[in-house]
Protein backbone atom coordinates (compact mmCIF):
# COMPACT_ATOMS: atom_id res chain seq x y z
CA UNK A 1 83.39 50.54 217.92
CA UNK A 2 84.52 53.95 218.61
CA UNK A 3 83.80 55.27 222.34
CA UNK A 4 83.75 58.38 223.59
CA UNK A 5 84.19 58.77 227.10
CA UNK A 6 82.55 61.90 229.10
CA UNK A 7 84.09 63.24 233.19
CA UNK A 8 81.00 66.25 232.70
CA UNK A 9 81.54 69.64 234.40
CA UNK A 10 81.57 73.21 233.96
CA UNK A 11 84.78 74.93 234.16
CA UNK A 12 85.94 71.94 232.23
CA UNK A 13 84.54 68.85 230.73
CA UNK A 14 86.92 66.03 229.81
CA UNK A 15 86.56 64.07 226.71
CA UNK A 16 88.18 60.86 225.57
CA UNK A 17 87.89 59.19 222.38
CA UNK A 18 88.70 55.74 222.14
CA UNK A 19 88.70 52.98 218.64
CA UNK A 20 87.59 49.43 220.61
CA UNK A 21 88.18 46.21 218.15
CA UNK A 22 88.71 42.45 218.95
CA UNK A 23 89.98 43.33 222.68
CA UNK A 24 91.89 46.15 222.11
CA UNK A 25 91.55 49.55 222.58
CA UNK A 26 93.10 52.80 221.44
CA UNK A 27 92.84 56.46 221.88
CA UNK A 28 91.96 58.61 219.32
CA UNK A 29 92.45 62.02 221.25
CA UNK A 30 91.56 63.19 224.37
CA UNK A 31 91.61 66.84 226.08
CA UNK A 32 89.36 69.27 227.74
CA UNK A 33 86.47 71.35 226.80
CA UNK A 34 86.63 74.32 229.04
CA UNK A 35 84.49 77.60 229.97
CA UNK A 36 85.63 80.99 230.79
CA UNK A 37 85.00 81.88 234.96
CA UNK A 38 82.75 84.77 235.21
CA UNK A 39 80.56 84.25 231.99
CA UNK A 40 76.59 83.70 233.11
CA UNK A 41 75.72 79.67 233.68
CA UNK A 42 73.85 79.32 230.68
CA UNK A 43 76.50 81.21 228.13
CA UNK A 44 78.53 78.49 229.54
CA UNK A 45 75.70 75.54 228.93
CA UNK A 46 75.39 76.90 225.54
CA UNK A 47 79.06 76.50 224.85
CA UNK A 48 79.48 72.98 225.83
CA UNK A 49 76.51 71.87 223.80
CA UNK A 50 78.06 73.30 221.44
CA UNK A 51 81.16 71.53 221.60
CA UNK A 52 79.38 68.61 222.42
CA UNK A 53 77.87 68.58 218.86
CA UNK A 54 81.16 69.28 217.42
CA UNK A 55 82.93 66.71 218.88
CA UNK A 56 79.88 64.29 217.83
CA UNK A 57 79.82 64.99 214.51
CA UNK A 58 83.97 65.08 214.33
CA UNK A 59 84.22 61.58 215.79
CA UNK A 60 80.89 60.14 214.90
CA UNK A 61 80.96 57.77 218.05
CA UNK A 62 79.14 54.64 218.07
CA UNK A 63 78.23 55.63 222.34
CA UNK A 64 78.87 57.59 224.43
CA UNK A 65 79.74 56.61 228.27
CA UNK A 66 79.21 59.53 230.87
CA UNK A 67 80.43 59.45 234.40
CA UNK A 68 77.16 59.40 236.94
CA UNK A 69 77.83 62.39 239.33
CA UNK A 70 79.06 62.01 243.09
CA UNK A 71 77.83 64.94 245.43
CA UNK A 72 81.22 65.23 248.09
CA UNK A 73 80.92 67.94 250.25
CA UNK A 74 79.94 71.05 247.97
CA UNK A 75 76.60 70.93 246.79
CA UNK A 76 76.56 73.94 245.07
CA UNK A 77 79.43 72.81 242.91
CA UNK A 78 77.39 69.56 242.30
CA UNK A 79 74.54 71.28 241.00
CA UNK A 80 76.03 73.61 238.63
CA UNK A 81 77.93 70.44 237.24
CA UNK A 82 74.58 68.48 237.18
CA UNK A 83 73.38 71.25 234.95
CA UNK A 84 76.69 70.26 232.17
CA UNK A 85 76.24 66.86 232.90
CA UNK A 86 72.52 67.17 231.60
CA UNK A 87 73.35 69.66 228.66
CA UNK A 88 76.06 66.69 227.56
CA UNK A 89 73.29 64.24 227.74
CA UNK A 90 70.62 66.33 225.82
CA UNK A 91 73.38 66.88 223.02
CA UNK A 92 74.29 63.36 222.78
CA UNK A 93 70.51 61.95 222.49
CA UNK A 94 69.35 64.90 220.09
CA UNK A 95 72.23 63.42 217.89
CA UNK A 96 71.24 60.02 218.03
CA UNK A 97 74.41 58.56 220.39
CA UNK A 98 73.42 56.04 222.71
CA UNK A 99 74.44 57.28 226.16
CA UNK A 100 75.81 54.61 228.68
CA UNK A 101 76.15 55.83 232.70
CA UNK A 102 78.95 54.81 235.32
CA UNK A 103 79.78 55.90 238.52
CA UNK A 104 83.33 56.38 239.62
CA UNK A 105 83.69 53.24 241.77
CA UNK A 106 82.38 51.31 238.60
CA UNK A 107 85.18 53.03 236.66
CA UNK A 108 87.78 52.00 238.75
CA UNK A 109 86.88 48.76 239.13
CA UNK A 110 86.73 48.05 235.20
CA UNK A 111 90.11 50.05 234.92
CA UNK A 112 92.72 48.67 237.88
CA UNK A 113 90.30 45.65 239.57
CA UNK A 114 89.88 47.86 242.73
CA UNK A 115 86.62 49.92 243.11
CA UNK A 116 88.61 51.90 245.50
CA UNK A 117 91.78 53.04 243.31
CA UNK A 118 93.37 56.43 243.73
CA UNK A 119 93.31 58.44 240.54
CA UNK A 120 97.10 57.80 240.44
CA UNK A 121 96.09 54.09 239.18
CA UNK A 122 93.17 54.76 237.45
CA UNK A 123 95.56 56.95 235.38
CA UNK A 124 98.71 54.51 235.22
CA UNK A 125 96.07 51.33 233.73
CA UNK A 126 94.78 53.75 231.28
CA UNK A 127 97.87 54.47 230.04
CA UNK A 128 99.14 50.87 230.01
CA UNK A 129 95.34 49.66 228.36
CA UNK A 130 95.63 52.31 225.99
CA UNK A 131 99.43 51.34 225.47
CA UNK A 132 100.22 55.48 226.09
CA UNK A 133 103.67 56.81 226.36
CA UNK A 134 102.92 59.11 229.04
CA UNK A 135 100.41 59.58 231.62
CA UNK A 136 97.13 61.15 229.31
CA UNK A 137 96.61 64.80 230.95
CA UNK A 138 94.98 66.78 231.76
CA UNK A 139 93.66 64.82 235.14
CA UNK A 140 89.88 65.23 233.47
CA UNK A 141 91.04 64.30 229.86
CA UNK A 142 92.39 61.10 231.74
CA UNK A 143 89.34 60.65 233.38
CA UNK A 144 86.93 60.90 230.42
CA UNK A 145 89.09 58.14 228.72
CA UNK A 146 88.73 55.50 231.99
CA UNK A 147 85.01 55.81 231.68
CA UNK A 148 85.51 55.30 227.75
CA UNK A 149 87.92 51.93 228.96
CA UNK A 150 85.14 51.49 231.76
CA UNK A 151 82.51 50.93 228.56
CA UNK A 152 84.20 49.30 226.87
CA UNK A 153 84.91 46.75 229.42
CA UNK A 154 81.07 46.63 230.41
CA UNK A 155 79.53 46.67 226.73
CA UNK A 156 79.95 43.44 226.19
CA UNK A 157 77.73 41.92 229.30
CA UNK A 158 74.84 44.71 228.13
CA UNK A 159 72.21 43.20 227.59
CA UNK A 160 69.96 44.60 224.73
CA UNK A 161 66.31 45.93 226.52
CA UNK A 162 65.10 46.92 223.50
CA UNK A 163 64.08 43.63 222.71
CA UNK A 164 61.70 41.62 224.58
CA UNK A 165 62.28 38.09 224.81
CA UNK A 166 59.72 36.40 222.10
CA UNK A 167 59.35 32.58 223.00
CA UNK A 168 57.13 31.72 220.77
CA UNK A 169 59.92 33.00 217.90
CA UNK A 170 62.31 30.04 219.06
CA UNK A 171 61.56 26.23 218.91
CA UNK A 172 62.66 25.74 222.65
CA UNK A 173 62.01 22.02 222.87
């Protein structure tokens, strides 16, 4: 199952690509979409839907996981992100890739055990999980492929809901 993995923003999105079979995992390529500072918010939404598609149709993932955003202290910031966060999601369902939603603490608890890791050991498992030589950079590329591990991690107690349950399909004596 290829995975790719989503830390959504403005100034720059992360992406992570990973190939998940039999239990293990590895990266296919990672990096950063970015967007020039100064152009108009929607020349900038227009450009990461853009590469959004692109990177779809390069890697034709099977889903995508997207980190669920976490207001801190600037909500301005927030809401220009939440704007790229829904642009990635748009892109993503227009092309037919089931999307899959985290939140940080869920990250780092599939990644190190600890809900409350510093990025420092979110960054250090991925590497080892993903059997890296170095530390994967930039910080949001490295993010993008912990919610990709995160996924993977969490796929396999999804359970499919878009299938009811039909008893009367199954001799249940």
């Amino acid at each position: 199952m290829t995975i790719l993995g989503i830390d959504p923003g403005i100034a720059t999105v992360g992406f992570g690509v990973i190939e998940a079979k039999r239990g293990q995992c590895q990266a296919i390529r990672y990096g950063v979409v970015t967007t020039p500072a100064g152009l108009p918010l929607s020349n900038r939404l227009s450009m990461i839907y853009r590469d959004m598609e692109e990177l779809i149709h390069t890697f034709h993932p099977d889903e995508m996981a997207v980190e669920e955003l976490f207001f801190n202290t600037n909500l301005t910031t927030g809401i220009s992100v939440a704007h790229g966060r829904g642009v990635i999601l748009m892109a993503a369902e227009q092309l037919g890739v089931p999307i899959f939603e985290y939140t940080p603490m869920q990250v780092k608890l599939a990644v190190t055990g600890y809900g409350k890791a510093d990025k420092k050991q979110v960054m250090q498992m991925t590497q080892r999980l993903l059997r890296l030589k170095s530390l994967p950079r930039p910080d949001d590329a490295a993010d993008a492929l912990a919610i990709a591990l995160c996924h993977n991690r969490s796929a396999t107690s999804l359970i499919n809901t878009d299938r009811e349950f039909d008893a009367h399909k199954y001799n249940t004596r």
